[in-house]
PDB file of N, CA and C in Angstrom:
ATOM      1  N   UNK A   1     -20.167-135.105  -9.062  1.00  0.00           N
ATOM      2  CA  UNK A   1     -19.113-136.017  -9.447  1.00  0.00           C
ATOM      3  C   UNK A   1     -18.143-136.238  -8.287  1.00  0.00           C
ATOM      4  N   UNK A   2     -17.764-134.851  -7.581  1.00  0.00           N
ATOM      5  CA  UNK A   2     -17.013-135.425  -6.265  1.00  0.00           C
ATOM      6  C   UNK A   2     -17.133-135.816  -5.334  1.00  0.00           C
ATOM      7  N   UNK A   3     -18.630-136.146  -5.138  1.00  0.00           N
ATOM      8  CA  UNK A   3     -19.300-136.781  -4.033  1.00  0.00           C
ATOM      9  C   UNK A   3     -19.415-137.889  -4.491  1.00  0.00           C
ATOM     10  N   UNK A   4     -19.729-138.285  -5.627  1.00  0.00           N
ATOM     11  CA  UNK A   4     -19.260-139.535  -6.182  1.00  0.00           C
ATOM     12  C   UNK A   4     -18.332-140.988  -6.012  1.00  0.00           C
ATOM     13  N   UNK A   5     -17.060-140.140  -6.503  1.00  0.00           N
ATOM     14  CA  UNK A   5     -16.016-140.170  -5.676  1.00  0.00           C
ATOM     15  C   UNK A   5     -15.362-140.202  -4.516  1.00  0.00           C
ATOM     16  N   UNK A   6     -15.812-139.573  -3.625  1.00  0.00           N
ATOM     17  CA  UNK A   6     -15.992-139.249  -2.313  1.00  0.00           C
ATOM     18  C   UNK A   6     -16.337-140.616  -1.628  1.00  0.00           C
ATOM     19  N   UNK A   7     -17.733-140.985  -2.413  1.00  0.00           N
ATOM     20  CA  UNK A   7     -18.797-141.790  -1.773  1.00  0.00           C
ATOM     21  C   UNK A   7     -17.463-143.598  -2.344  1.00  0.00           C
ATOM     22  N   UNK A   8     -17.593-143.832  -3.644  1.00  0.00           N
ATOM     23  CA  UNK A   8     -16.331-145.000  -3.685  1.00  0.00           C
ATOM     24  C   UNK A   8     -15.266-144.877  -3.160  1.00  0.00           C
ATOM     25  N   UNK A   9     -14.532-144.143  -2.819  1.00  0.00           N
ATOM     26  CA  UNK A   9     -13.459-144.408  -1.766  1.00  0.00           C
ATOM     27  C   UNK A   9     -13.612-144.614  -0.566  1.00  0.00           C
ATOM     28  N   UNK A  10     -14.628-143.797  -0.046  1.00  0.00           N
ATOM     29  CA  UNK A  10     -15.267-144.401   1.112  1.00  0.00           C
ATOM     30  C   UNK A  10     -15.389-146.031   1.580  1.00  0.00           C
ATOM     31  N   UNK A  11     -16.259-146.301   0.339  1.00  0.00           N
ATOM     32  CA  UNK A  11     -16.343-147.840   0.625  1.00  0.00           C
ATOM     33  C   UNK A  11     -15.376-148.841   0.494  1.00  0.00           C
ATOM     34  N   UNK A  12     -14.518-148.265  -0.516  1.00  0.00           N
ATOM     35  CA  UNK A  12     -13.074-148.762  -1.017  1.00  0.00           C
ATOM     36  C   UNK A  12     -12.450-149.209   0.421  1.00  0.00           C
ATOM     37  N   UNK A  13     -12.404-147.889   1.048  1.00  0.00           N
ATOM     38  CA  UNK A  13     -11.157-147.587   2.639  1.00  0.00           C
ATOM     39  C   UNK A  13     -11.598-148.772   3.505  1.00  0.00           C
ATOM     40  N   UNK A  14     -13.424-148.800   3.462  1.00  0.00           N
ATOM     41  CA  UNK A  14     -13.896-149.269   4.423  1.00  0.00           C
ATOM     42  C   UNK A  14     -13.748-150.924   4.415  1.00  0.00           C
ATOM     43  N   UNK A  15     -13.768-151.628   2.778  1.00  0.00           N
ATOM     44  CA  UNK A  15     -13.417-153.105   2.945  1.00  0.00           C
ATOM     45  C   UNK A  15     -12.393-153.202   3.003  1.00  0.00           C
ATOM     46  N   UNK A  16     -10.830-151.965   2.791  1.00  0.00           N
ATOM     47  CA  UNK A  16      -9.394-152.493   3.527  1.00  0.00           C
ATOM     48  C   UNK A  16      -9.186-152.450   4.431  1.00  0.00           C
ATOM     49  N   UNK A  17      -9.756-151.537   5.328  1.00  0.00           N
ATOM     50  CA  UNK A  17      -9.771-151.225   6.856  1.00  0.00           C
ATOM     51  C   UNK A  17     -10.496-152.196   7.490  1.00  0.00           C
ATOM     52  N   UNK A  18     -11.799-152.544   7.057  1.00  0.00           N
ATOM     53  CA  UNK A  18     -12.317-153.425   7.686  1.00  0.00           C
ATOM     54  C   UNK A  18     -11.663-154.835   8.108  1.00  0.00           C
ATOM     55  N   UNK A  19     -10.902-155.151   8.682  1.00  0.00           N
ATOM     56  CA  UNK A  19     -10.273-156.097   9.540  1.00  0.00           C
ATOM     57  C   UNK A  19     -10.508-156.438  10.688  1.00  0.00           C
ATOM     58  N   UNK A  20     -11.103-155.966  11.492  1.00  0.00           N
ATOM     59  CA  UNK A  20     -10.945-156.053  12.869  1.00  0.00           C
ATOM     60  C   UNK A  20     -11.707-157.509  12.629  1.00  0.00           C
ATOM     61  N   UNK A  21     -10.863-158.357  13.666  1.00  0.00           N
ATOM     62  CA  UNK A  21     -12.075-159.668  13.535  1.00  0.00           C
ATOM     63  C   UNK A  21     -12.791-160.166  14.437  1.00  0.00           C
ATOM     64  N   UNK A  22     -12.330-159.261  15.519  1.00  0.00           N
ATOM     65  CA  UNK A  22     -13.242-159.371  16.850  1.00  0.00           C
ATOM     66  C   UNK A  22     -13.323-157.810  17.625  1.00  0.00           C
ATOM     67  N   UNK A  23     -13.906-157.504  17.836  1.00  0.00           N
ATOM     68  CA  UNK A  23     -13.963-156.126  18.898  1.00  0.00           C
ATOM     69  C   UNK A  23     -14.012-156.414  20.424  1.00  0.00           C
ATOM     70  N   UNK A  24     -13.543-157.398  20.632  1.00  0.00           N
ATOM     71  CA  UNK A  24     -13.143-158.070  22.096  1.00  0.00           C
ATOM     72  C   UNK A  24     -12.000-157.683  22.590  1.00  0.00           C
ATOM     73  N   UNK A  25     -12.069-156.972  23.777  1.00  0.00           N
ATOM     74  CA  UNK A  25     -10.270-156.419  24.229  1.00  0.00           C
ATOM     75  C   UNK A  25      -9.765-157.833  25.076  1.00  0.00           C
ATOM     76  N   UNK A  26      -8.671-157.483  24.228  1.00  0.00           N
ATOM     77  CA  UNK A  26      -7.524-158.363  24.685  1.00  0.00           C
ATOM     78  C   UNK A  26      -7.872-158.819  26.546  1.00  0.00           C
ATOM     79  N   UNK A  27      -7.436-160.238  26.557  1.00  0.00           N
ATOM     80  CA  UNK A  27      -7.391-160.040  28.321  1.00  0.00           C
ATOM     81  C   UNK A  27      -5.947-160.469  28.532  1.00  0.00           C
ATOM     82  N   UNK A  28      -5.171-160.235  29.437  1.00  0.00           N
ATOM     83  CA  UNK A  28      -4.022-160.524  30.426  1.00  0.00           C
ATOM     84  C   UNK A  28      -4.130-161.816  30.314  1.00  0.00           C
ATOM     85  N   UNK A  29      -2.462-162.510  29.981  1.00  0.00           N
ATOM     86  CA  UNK A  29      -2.525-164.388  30.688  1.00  0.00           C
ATOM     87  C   UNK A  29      -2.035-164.169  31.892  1.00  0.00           C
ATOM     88  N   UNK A  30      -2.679-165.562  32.170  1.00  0.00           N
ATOM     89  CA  UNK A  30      -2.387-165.613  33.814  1.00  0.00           C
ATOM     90  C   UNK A  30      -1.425-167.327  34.196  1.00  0.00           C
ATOM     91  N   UNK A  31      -0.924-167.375  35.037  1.00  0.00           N
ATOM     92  CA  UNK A  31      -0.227-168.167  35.401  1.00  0.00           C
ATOM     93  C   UNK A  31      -1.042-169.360  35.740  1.00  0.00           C
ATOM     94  N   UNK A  32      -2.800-168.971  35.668  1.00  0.00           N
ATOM     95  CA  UNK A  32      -3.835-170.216  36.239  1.00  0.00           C
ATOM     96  C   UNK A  32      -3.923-170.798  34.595  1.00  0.00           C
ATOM     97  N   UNK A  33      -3.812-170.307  33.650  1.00  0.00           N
ATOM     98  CA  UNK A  33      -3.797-170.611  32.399  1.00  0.00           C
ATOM     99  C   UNK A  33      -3.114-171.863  31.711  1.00  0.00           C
ATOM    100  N   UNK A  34      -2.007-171.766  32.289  1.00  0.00           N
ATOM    101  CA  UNK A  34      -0.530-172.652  32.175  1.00  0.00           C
ATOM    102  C   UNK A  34      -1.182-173.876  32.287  1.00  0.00           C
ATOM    103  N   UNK A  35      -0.847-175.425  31.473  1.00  0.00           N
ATOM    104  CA  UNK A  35      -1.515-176.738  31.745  1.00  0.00           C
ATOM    105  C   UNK A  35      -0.602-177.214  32.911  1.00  0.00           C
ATOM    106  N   UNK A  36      -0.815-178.092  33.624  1.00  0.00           N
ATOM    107  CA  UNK A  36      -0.739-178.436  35.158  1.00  0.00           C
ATOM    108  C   UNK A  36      -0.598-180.016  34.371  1.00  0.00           C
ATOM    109  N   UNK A  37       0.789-180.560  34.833  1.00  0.00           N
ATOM    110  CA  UNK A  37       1.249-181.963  34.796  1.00  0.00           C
ATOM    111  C   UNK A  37       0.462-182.801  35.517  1.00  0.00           C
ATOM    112  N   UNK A  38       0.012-183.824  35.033  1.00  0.00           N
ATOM    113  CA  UNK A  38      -1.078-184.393  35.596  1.00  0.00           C
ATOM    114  C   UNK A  38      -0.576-185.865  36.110  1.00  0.00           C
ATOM    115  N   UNK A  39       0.780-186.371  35.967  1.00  0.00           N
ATOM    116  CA  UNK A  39       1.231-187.007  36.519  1.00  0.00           C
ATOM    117  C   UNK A  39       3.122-187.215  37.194  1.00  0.00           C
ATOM    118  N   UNK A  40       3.520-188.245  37.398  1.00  0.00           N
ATOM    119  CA  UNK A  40       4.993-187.864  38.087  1.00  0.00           C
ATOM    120  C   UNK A  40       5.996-187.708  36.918  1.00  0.00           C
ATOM    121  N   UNK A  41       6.726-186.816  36.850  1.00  0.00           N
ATOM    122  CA  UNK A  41       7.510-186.319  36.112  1.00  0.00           C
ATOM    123  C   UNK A  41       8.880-187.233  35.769  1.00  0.00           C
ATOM    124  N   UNK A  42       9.500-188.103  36.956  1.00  0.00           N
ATOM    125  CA  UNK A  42      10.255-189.031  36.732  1.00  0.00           C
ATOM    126  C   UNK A  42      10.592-189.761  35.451  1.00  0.00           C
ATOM    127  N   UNK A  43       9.366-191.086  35.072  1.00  0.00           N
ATOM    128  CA  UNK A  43       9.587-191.608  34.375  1.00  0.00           C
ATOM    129  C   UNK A  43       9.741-190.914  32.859  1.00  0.00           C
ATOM    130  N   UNK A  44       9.150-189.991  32.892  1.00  0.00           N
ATOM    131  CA  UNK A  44       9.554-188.987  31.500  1.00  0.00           C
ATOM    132  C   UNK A  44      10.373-188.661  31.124  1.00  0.00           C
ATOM    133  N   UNK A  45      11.649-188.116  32.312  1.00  0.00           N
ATOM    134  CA  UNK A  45      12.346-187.802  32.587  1.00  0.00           C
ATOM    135  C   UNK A  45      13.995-188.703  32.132  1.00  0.00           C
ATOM    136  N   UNK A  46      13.646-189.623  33.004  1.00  0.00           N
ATOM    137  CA  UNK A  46      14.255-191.025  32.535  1.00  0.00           C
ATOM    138  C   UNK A  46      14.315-191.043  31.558  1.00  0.00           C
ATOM    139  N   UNK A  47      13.364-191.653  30.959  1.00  0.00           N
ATOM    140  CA  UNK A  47      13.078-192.315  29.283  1.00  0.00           C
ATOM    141  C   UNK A  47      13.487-191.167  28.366  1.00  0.00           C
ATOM    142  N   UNK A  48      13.571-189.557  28.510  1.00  0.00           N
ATOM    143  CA  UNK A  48      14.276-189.012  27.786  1.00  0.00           C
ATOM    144  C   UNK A  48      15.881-188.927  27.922  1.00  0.00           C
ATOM    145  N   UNK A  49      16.621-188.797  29.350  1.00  0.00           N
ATOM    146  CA  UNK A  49      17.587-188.666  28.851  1.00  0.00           C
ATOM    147  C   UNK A  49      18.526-190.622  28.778  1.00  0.00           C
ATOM    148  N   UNK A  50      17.533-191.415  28.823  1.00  0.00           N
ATOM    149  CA  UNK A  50      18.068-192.782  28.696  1.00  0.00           C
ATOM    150  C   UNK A  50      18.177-192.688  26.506  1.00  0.00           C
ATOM    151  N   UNK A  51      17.379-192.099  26.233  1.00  0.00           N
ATOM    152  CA  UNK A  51      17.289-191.710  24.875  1.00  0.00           C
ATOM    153  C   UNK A  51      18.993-191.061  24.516  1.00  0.00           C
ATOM    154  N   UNK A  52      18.928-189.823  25.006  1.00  0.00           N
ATOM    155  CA  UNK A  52      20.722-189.139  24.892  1.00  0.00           C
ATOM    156  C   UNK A  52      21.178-189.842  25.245  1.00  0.00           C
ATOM    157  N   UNK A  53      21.338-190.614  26.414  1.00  0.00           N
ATOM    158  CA  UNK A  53      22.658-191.474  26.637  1.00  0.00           C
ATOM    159  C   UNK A  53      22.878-192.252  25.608  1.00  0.00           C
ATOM    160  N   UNK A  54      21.783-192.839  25.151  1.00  0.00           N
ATOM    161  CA  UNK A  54      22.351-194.132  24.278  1.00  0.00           C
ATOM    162  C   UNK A  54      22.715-193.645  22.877  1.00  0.00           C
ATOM    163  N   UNK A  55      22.700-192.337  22.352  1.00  0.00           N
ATOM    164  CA  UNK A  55      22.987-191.580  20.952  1.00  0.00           C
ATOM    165  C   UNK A  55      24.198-191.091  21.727  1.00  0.00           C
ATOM    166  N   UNK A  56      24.813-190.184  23.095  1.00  0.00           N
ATOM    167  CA  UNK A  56      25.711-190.000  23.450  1.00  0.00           C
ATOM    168  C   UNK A  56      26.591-190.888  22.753  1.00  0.00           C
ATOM    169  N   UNK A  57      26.201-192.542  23.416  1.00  0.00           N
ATOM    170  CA  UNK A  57      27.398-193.269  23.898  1.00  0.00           C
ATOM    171  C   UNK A  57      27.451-194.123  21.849  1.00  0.00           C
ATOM    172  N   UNK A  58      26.692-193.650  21.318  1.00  0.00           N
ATOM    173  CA  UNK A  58      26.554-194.582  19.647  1.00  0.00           C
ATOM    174  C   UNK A  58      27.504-193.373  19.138  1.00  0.00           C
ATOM    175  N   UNK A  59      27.416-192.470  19.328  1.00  0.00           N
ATOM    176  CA  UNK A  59      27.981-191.106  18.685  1.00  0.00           C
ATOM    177  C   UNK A  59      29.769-191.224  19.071  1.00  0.00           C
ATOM    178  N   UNK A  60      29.997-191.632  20.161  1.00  0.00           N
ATOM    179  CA  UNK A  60      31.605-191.789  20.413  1.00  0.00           C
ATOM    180  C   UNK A  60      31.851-193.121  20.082  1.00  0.00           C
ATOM    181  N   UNK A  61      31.201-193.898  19.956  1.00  0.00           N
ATOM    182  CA  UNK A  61      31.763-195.338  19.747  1.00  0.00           C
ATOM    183  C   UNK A  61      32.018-195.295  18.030  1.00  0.00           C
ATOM    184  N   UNK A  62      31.023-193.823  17.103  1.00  0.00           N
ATOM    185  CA  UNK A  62      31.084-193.781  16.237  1.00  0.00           C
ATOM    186  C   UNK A  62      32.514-193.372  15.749  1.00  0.00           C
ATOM    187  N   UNK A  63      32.675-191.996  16.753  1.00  0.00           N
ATOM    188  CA  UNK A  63      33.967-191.652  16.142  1.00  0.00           C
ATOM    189  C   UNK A  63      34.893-192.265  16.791  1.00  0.00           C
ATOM    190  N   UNK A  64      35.244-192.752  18.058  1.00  0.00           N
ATOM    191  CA  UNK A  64      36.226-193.743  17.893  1.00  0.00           C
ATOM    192  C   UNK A  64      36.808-194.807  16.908  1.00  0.00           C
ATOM    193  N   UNK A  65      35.674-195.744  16.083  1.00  0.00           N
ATOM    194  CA  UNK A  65      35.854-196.364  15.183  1.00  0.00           C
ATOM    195  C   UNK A  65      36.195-195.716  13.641  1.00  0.00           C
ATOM    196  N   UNK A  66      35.736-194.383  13.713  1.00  0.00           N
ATOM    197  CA  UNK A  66      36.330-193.898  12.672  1.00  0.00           C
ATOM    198  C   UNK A  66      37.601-193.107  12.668  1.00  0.00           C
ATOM    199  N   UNK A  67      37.963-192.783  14.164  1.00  0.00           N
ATOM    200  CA  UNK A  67      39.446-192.578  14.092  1.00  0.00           C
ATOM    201  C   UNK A  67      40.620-193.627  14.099  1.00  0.00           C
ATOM    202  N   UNK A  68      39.987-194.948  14.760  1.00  0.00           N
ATOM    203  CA  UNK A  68      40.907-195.893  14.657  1.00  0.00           C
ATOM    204  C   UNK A  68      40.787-196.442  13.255  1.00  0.00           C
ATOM    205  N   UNK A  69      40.005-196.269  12.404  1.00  0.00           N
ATOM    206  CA  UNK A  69      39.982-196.760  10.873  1.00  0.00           C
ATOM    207  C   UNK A  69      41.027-195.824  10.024  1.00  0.00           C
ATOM    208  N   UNK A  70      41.154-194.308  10.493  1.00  0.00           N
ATOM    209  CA  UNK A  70      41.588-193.507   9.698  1.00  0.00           C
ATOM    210  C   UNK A  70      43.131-194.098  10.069  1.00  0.00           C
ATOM    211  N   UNK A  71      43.427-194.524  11.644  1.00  0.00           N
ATOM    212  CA  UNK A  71      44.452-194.780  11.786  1.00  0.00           C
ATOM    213  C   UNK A  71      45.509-195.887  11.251  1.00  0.00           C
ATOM    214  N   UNK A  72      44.381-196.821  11.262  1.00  0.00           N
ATOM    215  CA  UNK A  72      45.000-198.318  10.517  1.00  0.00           C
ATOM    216  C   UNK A  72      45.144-198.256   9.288  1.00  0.00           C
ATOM    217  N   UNK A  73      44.147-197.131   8.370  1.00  0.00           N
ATOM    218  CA  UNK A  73      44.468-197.311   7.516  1.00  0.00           C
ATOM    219  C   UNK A  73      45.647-196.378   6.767  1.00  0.00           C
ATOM    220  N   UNK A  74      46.324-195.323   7.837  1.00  0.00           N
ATOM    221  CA  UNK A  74      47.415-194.547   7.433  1.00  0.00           C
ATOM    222  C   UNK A  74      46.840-193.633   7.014  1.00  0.00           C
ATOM    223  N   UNK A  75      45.752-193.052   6.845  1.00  0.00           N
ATOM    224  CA  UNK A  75      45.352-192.021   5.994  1.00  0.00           C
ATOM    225  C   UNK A  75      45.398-190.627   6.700  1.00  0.00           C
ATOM    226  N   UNK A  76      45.822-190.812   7.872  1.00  0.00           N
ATOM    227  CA  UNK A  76      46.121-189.543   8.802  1.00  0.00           C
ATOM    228  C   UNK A  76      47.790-190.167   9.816  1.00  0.00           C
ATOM    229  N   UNK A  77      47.988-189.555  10.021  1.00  0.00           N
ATOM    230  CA  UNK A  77      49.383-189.154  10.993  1.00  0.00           C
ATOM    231  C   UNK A  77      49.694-188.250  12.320  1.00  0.00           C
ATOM    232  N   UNK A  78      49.333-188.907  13.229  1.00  0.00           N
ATOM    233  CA  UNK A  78      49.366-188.024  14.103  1.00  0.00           C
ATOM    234  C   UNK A  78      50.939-188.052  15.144  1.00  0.00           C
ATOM    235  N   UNK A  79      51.877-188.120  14.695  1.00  0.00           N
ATOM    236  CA  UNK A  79      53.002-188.290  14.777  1.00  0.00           C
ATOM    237  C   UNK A  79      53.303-188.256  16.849  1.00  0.00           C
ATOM    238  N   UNK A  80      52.816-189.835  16.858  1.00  0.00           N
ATOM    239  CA  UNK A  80      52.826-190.061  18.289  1.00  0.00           C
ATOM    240  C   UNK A  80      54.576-190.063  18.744  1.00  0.00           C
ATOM    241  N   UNK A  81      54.903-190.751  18.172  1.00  0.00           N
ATOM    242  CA  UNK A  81      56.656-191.531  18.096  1.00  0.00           C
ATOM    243  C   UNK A  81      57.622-190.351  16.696  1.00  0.00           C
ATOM    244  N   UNK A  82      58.474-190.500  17.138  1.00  0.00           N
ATOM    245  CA  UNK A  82      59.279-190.250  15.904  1.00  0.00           C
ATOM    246  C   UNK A  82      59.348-191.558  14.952  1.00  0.00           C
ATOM    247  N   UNK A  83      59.889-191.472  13.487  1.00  0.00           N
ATOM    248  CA  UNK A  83      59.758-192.447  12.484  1.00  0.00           C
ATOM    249  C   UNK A  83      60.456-193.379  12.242  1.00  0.00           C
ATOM    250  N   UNK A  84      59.780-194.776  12.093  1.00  0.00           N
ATOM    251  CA  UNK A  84      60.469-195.597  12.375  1.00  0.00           C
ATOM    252  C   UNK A  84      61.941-196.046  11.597  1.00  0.00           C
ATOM    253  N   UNK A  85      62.197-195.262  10.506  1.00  0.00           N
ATOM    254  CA  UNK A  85      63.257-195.725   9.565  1.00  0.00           C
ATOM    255  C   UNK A  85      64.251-194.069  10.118  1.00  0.00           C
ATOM    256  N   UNK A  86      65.433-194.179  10.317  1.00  0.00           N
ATOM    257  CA  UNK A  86      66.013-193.049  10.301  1.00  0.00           C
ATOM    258  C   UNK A  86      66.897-192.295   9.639  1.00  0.00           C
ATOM    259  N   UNK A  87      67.373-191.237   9.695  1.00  0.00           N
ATOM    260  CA  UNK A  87      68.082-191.305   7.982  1.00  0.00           C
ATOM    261  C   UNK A  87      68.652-191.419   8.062  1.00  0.00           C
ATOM    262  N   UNK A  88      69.604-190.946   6.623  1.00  0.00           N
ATOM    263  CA  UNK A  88      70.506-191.659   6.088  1.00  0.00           C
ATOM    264  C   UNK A  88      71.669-191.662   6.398  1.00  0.00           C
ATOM    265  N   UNK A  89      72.942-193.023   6.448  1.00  0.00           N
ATOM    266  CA  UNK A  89      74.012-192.531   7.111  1.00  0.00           C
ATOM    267  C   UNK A  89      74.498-191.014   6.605  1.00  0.00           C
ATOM    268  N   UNK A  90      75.749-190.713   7.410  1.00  0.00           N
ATOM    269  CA  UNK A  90      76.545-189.074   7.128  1.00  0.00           C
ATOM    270  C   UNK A  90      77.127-189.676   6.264  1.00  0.00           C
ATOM    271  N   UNK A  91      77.670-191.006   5.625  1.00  0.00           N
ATOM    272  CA  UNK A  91      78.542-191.008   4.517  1.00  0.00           C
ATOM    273  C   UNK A  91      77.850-190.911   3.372  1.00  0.00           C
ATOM    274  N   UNK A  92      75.898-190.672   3.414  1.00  0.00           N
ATOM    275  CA  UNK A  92      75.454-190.743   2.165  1.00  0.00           C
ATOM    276  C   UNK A  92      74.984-189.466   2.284  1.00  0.00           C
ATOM    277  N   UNK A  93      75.550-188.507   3.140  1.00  0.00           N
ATOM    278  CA  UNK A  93      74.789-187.196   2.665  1.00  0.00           C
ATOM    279  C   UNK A  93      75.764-186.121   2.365  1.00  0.00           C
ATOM    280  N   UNK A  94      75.522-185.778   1.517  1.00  0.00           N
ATOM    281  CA  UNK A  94      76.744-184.655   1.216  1.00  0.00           C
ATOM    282  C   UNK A  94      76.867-183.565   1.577  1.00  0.00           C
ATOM    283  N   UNK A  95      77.433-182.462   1.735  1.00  0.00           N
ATOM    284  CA  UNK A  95      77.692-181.859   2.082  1.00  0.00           C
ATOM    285  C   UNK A  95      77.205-180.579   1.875  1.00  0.00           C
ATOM    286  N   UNK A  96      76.471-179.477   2.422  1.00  0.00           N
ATOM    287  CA  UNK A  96      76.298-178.488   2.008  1.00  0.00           C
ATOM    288  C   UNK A  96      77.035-177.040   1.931  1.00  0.00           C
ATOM    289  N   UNK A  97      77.460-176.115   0.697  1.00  0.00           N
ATOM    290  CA  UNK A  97      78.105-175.136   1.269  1.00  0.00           C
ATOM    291  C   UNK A  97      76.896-173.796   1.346  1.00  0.00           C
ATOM    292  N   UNK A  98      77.531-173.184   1.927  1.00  0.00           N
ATOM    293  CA  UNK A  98      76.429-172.424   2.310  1.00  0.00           C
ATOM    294  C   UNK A  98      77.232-171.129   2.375  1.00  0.00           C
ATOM    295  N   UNK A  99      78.420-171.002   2.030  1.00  0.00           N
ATOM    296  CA  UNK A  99      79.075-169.876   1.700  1.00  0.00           C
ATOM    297  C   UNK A  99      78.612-169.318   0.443  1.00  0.00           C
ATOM    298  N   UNK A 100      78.688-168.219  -0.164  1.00  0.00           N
ATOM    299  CA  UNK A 100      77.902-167.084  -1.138  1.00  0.00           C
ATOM    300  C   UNK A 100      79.214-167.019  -2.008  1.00  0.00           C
ATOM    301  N   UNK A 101      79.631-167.875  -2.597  1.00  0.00           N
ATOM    302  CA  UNK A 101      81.038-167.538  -2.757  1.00  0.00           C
ATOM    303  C   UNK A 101      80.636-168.023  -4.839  1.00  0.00           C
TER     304      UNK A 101
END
């Protein structure tokens, strides 16, 4: 019976273990491996960052227009100037005491 036993776990171990999917040792990469540009790098070059520039320059024209919108429309304050109305005369403000009395 315990050879039995013995004998199914055996085979059990052997289809979880069994993984290996190649018995080929590993080899070293090599720098001859690497793909080799097969033409001039320039125009690639170009045409990508002509790509950023033009999202650069859409991206500030974006938020410019949305800060000058926030501006016209008052919905922010960035208190360039002091305000244009000033207060109120001294004969309309009364007086404060400030004694504890």
């Amino acid at each position: 019976m315990r050879t039995a036993i013995i004998s199914v776990r055996k085979r059990f171990m052997g289809l979880i273990q069994q993984k290996m999917y190649s018995n080929k040792s590993s080899k070293n990469a090599y720098m001859n491996e690497l793909p080799v540009p097969c033409g001039p790098w320039d125009p690639w070059y170009k045409a990508k960052q002509s790509f950023y520039t033009k999202h650069l320059v859409a991206g500030i024209v974006w938020w410019l227009l949305s800060l000058g919108l926030a501006l016209y429309t008052e919905s922010i304050y960035l208190n360039f100037s002091p305000p244009a109305q000033p207060g109120p005369p001294s004969d309309m403000v009364e007086e404060c005491d400030d004694s504890d009395s």
